[in-house]
N, C-alpha and C. Protein backbone atom coordinates (compact mmCIF):
# COMPACT_ATOMS: atom_id res chain seq x y z
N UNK A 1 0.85 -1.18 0.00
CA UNK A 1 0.00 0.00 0.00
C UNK A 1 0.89 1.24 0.00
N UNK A 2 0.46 2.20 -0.72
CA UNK A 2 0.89 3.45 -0.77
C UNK A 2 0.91 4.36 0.13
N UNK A 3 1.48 5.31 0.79
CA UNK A 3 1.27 6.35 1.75
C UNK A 3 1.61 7.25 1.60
N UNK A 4 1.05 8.68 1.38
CA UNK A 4 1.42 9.73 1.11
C UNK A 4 1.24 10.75 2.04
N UNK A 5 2.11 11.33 2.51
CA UNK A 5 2.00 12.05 3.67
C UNK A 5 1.98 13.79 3.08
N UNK A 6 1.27 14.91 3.21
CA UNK A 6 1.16 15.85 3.12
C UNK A 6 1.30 17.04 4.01
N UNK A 7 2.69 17.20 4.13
CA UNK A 7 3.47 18.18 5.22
C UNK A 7 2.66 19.84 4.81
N UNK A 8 1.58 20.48 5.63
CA UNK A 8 1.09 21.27 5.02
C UNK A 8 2.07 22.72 5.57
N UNK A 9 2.01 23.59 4.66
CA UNK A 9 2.61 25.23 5.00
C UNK A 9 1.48 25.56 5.91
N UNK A 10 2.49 26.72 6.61
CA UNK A 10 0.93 27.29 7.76
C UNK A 10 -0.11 27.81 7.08
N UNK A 11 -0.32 28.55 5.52
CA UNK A 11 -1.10 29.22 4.53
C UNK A 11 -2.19 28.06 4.07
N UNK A 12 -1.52 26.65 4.07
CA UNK A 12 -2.18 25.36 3.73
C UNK A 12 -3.44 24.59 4.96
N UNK A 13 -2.90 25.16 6.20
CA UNK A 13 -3.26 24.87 6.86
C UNK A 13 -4.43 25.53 7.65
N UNK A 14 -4.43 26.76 7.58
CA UNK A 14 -5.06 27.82 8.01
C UNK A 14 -6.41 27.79 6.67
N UNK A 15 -6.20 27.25 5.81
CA UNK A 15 -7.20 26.72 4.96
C UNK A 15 -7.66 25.28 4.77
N UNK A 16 -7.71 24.71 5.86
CA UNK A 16 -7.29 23.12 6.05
C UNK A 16 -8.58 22.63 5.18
N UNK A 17 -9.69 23.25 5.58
CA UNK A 17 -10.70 22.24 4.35
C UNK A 17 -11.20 22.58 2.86
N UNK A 18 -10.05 23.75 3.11
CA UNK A 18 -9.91 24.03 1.16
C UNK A 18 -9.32 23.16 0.84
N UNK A 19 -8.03 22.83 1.41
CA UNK A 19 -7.06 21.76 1.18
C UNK A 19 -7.38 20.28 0.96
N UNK A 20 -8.41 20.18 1.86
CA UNK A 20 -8.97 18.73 1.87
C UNK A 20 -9.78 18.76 0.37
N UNK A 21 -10.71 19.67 0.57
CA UNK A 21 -11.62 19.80 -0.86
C UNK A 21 -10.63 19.26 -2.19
N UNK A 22 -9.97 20.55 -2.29
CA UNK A 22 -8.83 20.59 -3.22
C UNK A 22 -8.07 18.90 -3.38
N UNK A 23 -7.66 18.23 -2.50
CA UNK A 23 -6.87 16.99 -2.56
C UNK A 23 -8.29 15.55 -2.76
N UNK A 24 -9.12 16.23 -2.73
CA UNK A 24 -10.02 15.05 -2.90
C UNK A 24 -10.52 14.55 -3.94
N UNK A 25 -10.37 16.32 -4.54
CA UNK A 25 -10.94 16.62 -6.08
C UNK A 25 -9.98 15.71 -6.90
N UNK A 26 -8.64 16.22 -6.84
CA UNK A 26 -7.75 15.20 -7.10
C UNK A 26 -7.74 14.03 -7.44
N UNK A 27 -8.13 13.49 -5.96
CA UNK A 27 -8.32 12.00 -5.91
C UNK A 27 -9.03 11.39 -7.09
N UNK A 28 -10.06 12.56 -7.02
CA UNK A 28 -11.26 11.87 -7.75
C UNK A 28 -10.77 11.80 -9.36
N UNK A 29 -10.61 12.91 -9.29
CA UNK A 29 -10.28 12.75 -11.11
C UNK A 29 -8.91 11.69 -11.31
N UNK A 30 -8.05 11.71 -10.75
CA UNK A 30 -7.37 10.79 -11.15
C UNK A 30 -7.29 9.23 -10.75
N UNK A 31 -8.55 8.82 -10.33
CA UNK A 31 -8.62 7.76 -9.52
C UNK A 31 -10.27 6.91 -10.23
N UNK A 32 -10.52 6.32 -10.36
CA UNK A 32 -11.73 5.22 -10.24
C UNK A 32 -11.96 4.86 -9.22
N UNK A 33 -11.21 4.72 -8.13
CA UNK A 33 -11.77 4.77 -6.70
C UNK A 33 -12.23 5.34 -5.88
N UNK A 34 -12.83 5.32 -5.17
CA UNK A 34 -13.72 5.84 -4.18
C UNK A 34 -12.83 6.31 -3.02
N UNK A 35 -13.20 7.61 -2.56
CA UNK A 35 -12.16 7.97 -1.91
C UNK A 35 -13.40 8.12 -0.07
N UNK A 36 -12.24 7.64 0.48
CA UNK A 36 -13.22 8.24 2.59
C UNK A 36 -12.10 9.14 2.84
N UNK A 37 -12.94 9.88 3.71
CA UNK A 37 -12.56 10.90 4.17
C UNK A 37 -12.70 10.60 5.99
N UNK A 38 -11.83 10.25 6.69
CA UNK A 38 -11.82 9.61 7.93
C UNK A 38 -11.82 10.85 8.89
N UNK A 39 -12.93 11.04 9.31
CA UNK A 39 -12.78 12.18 10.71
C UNK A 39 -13.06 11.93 11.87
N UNK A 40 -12.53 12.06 13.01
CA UNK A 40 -12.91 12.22 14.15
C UNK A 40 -13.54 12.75 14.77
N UNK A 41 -13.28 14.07 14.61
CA UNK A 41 -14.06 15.28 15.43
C UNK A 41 -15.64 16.01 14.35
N UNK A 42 -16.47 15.65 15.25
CA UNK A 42 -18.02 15.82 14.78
C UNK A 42 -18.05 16.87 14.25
N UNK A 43 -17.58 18.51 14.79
CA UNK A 43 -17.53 19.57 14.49
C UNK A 43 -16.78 19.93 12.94
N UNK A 44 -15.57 19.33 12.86
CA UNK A 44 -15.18 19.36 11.36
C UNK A 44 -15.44 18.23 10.29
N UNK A 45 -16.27 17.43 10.78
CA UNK A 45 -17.55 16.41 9.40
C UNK A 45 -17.98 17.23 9.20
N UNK A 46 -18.56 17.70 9.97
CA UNK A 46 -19.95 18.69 9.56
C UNK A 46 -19.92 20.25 8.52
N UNK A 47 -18.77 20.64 9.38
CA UNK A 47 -18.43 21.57 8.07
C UNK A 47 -17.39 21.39 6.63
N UNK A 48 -16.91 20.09 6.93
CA UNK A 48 -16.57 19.36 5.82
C UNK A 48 -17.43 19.04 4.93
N UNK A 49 -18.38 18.32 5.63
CA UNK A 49 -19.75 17.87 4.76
C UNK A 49 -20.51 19.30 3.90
N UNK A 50 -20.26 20.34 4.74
CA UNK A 50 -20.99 21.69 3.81
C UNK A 50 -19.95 21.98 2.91
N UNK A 51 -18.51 21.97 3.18
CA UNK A 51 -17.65 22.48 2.54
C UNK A 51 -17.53 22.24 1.16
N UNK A 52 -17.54 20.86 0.74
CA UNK A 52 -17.78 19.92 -0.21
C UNK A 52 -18.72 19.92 -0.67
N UNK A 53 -19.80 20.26 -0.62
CA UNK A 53 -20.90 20.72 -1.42
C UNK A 53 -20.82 22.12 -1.91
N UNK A 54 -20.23 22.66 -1.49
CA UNK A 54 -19.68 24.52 -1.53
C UNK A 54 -18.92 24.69 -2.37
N UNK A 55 -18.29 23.61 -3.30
CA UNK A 55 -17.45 24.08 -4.32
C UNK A 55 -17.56 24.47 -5.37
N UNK A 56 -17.24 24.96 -6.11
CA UNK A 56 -17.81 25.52 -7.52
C UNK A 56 -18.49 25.09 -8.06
N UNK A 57 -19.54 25.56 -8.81
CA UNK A 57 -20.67 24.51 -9.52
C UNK A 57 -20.23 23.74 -10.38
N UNK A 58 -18.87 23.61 -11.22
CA UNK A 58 -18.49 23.22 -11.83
C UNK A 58 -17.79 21.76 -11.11
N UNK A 59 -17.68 22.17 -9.92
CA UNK A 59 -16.48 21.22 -9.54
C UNK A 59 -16.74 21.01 -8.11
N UNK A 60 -18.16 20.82 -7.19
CA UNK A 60 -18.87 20.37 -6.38
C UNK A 60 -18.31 19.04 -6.37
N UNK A 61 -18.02 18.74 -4.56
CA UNK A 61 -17.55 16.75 -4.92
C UNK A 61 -18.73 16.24 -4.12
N UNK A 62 -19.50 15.64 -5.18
CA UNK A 62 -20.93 14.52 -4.80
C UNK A 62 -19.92 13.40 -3.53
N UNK A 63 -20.88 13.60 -2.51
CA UNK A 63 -20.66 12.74 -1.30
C UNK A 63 -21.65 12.17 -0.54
N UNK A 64 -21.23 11.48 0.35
CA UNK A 64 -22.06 10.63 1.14
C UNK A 64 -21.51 10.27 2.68
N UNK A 65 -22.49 10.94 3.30
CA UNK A 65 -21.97 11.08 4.86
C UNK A 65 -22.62 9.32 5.76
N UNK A 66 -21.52 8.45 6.11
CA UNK A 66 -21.66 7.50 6.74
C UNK A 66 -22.56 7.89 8.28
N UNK A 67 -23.64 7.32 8.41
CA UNK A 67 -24.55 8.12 9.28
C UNK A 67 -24.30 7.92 10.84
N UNK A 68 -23.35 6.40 11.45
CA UNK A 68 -22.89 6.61 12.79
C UNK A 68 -21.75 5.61 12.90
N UNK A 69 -21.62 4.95 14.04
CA UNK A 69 -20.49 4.58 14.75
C UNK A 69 -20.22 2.63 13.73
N UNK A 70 -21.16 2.37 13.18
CA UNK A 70 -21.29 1.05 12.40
C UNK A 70 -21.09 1.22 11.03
N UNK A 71 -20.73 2.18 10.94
CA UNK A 71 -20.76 3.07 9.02
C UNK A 71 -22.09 2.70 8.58
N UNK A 72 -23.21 2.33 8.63
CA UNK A 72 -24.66 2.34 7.88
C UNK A 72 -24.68 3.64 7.26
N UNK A 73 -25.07 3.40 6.20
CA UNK A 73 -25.35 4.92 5.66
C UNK A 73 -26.77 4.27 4.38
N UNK A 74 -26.93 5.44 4.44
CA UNK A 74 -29.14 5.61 3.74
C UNK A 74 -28.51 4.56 2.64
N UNK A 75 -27.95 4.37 1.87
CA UNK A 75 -27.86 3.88 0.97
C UNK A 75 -27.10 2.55 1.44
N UNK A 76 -28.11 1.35 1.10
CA UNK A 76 -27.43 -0.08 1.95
C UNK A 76 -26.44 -0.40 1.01
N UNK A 77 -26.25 -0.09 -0.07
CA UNK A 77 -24.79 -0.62 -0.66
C UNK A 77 -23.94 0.22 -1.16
N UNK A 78 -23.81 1.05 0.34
CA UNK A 78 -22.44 2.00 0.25
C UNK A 78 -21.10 1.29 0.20
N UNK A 79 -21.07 0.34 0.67
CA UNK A 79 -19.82 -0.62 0.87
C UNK A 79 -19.29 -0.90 -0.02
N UNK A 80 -20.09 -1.18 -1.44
CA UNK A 80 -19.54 -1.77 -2.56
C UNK A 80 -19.08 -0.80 -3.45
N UNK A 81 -18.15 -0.48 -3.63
CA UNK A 81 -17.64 0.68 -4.21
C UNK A 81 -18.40 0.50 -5.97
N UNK A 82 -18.88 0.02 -6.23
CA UNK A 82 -19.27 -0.09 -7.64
C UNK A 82 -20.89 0.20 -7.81
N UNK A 83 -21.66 0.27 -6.69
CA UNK A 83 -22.92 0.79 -6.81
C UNK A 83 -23.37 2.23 -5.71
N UNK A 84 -21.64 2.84 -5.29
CA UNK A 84 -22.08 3.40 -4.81
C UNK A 84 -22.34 5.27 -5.32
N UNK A 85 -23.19 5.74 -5.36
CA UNK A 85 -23.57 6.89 -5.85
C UNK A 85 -22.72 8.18 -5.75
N UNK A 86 -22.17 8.29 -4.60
CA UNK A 86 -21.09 9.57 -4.60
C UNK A 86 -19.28 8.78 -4.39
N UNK A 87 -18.90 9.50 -5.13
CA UNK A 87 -18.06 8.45 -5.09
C UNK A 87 -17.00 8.92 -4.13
N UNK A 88 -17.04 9.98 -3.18
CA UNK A 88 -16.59 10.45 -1.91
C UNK A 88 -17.54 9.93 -0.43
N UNK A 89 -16.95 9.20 0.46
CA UNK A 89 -17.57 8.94 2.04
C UNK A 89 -16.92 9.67 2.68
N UNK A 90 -17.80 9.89 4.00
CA UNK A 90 -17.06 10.93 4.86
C UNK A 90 -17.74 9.89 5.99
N UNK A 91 -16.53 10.12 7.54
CA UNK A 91 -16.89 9.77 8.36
C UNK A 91 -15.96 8.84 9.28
N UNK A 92 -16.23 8.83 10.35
CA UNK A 92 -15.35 8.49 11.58
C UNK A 92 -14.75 7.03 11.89
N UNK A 93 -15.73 6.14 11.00
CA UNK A 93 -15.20 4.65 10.71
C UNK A 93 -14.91 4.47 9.50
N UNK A 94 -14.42 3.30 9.24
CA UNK A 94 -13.62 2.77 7.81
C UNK A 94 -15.04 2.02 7.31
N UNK A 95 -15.59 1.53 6.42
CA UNK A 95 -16.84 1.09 6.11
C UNK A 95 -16.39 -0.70 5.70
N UNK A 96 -17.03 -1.55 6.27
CA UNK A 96 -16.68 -2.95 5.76
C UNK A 96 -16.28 -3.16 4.43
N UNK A 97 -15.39 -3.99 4.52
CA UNK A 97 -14.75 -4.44 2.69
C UNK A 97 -14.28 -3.10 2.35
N UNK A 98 -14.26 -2.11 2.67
CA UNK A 98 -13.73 -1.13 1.85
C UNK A 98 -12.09 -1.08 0.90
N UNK A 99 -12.59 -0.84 -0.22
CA UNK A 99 -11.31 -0.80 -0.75
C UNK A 99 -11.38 0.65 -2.19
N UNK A 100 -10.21 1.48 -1.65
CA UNK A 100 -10.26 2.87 -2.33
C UNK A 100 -9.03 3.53 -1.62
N UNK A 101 -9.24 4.61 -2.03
CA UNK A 101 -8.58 5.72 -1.31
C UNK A 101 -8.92 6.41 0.08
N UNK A 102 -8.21 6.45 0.93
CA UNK A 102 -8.60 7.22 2.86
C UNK A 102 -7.86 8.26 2.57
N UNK A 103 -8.28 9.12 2.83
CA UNK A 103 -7.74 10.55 3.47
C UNK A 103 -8.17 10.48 4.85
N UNK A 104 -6.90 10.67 5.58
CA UNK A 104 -6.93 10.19 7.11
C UNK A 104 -7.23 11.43 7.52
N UNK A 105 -7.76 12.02 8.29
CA UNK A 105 -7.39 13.17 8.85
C UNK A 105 -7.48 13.00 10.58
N UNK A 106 -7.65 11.50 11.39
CA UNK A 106 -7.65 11.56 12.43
C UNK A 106 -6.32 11.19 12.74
N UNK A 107 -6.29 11.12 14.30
CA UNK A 107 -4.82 11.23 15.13
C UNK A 107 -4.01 9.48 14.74
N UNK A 108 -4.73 8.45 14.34
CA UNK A 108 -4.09 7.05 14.47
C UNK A 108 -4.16 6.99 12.87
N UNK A 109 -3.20 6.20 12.82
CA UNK A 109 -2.80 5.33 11.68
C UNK A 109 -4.12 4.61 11.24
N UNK A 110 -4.39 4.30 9.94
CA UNK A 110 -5.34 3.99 8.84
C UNK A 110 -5.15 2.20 9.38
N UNK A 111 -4.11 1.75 9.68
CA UNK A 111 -3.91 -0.01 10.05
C UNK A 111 -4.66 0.14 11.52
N UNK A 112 -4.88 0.71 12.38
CA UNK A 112 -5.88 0.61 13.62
C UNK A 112 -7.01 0.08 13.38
N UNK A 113 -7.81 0.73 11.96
CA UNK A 113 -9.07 0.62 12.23
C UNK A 113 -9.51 -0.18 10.87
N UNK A 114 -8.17 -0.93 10.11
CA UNK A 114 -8.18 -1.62 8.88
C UNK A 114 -9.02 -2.73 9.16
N UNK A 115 -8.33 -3.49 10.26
CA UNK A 115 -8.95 -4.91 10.31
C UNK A 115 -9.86 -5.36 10.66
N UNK A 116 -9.98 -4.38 11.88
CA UNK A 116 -11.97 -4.29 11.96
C UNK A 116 -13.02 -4.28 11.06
N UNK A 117 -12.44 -3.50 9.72
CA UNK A 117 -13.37 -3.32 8.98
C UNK A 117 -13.20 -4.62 8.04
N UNK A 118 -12.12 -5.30 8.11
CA UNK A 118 -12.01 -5.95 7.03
C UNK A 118 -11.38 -5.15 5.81
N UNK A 119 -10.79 -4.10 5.95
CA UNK A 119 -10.57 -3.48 4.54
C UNK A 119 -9.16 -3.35 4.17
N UNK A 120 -8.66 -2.92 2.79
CA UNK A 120 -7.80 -2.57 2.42
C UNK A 120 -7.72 -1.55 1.77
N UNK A 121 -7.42 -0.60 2.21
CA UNK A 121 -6.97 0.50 1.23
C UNK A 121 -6.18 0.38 -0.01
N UNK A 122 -6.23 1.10 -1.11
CA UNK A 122 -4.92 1.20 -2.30
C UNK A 122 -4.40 1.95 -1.70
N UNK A 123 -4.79 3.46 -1.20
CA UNK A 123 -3.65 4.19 -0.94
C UNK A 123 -4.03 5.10 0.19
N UNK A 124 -3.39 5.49 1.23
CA UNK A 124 -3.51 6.49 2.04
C UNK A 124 -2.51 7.57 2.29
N UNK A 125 -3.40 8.76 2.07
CA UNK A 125 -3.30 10.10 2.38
C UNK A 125 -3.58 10.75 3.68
N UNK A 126 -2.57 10.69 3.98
CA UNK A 126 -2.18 11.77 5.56
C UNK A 126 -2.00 13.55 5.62
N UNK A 127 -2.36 13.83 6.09
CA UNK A 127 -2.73 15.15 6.55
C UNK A 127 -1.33 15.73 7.61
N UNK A 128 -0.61 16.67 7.48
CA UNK A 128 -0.07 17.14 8.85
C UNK A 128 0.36 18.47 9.10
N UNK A 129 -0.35 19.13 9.85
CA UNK A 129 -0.18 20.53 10.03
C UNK A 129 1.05 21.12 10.71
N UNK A 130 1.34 21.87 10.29
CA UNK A 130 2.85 22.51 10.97
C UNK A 130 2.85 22.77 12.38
N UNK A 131 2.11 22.55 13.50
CA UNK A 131 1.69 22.33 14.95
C UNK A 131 2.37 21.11 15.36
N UNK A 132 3.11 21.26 16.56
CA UNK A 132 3.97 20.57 17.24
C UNK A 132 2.92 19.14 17.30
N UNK A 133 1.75 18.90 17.88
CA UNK A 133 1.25 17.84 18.00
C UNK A 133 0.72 17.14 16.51
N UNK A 134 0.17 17.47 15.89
CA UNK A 134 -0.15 17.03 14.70
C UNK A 134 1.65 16.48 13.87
N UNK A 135 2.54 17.14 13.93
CA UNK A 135 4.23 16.46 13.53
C UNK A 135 4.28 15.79 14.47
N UNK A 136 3.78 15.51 15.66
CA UNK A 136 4.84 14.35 16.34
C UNK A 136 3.27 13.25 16.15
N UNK A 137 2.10 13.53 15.97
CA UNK A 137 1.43 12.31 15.05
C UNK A 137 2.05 11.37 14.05
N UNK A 138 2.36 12.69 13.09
CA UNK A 138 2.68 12.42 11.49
C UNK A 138 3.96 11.53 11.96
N UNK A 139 4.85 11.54 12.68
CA UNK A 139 5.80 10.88 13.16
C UNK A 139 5.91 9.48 13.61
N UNK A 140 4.40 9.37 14.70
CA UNK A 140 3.84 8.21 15.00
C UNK A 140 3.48 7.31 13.85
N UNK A 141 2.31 7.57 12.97
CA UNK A 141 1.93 7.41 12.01
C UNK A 141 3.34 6.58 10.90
N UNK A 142 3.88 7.69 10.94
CA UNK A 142 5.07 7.36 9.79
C UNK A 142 5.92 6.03 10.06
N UNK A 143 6.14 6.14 11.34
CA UNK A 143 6.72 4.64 11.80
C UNK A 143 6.27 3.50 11.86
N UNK A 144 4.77 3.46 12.13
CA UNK A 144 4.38 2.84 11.84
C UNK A 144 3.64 1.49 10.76
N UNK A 145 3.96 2.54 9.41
CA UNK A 145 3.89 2.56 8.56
C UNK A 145 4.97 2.14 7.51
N UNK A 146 6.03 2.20 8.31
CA UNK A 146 7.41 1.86 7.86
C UNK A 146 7.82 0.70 8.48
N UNK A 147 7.67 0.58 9.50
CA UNK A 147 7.76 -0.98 10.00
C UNK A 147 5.97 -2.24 9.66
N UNK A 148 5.64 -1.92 8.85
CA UNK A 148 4.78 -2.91 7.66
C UNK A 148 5.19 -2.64 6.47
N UNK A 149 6.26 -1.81 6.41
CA UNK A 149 6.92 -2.24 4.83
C UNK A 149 5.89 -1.49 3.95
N UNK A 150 5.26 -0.71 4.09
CA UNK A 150 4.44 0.36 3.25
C UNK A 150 5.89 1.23 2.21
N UNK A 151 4.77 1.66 1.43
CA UNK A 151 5.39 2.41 0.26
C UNK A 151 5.12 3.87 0.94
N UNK A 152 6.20 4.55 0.91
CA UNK A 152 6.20 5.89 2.13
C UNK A 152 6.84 7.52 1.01
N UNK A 153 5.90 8.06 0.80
CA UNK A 153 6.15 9.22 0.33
C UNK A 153 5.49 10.56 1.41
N UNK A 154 6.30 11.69 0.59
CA UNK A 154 5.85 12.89 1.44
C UNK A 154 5.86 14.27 0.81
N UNK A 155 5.00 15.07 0.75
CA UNK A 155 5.08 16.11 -0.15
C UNK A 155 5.13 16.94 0.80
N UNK A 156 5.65 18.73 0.20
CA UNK A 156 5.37 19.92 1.40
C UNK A 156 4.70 20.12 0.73
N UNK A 157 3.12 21.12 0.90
CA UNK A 157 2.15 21.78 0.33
C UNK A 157 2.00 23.22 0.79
């Protein structure tokens, strides 16, 4: 599996869910996979979830918010990446069988909450803000990640 870590500038960061928008859009166009968007904190789903609908009319990313702590979401075959309607998830668990792209944006490593779900990612995208705690995450994270023999890249943004 792939890992791409995204060392953000403080300008990057201080716009953190333009950034997300922006890197998802990405995803999307250059990807056939389905990309999650892994959050923790309730307060930034939520304006994630508006944010992402807020984008240009041209370039709005169609999504689908996993509705609680079991990933169920309105649509019973969100899981299957091939019937599922937005091809962006958002939300605090990994969804069974999943297999696509994660944009992590919580504090643990994407392998915590892999096997529970049963899933495999192709590739994960890490988040890390120029704030002392979020680098000594990205740090955690990174080692972790390196001792399973992951494919380990890192960009500054």
């Amino acid at each position: 599996m792939n890992i791409s870590f995204y060392v953000l500038s403080e300008s990057k960061a201080q716009d953190f869910l333009g950034f997300i928008c922006q890197l998802t859009q990405t995803a999307i166009n250059k990807s056939s996979q389905s990309v999650l968007i892994l959050v923790e904190d309730e307060t930034l789903l939520s304006t994630l979830d508006d944010a992402l609908w807020a984008q240009e009319a041209t370039s709005f990313i169609p999504h689908q918010r996993l509705l609680d702590a079991h990933t169920e979401a309105a649509d019973p075959d969100i899981t299957d990446t091939h019937k599922t309607l937005a091809p962006v998830l958002l939300g605090s668990r990994m969804p069974a069988d999943f297999r696509g792209i994660v944009l992590n944006t919580t504090v643990q490593p994407v392998t915590s909450v892999m096997a529970a779900a049963n899933a495999q990612p192709t590739r994960v995208l890490e988040l890390i803000k120029p704030d002392p705690n979020s680098v000594q995450e990205g740090r955690h994270k990174y080692k972790v990640y390196q001792q399973l023999d992951y494919e380990l890249t890192h960009f500054k943004v």
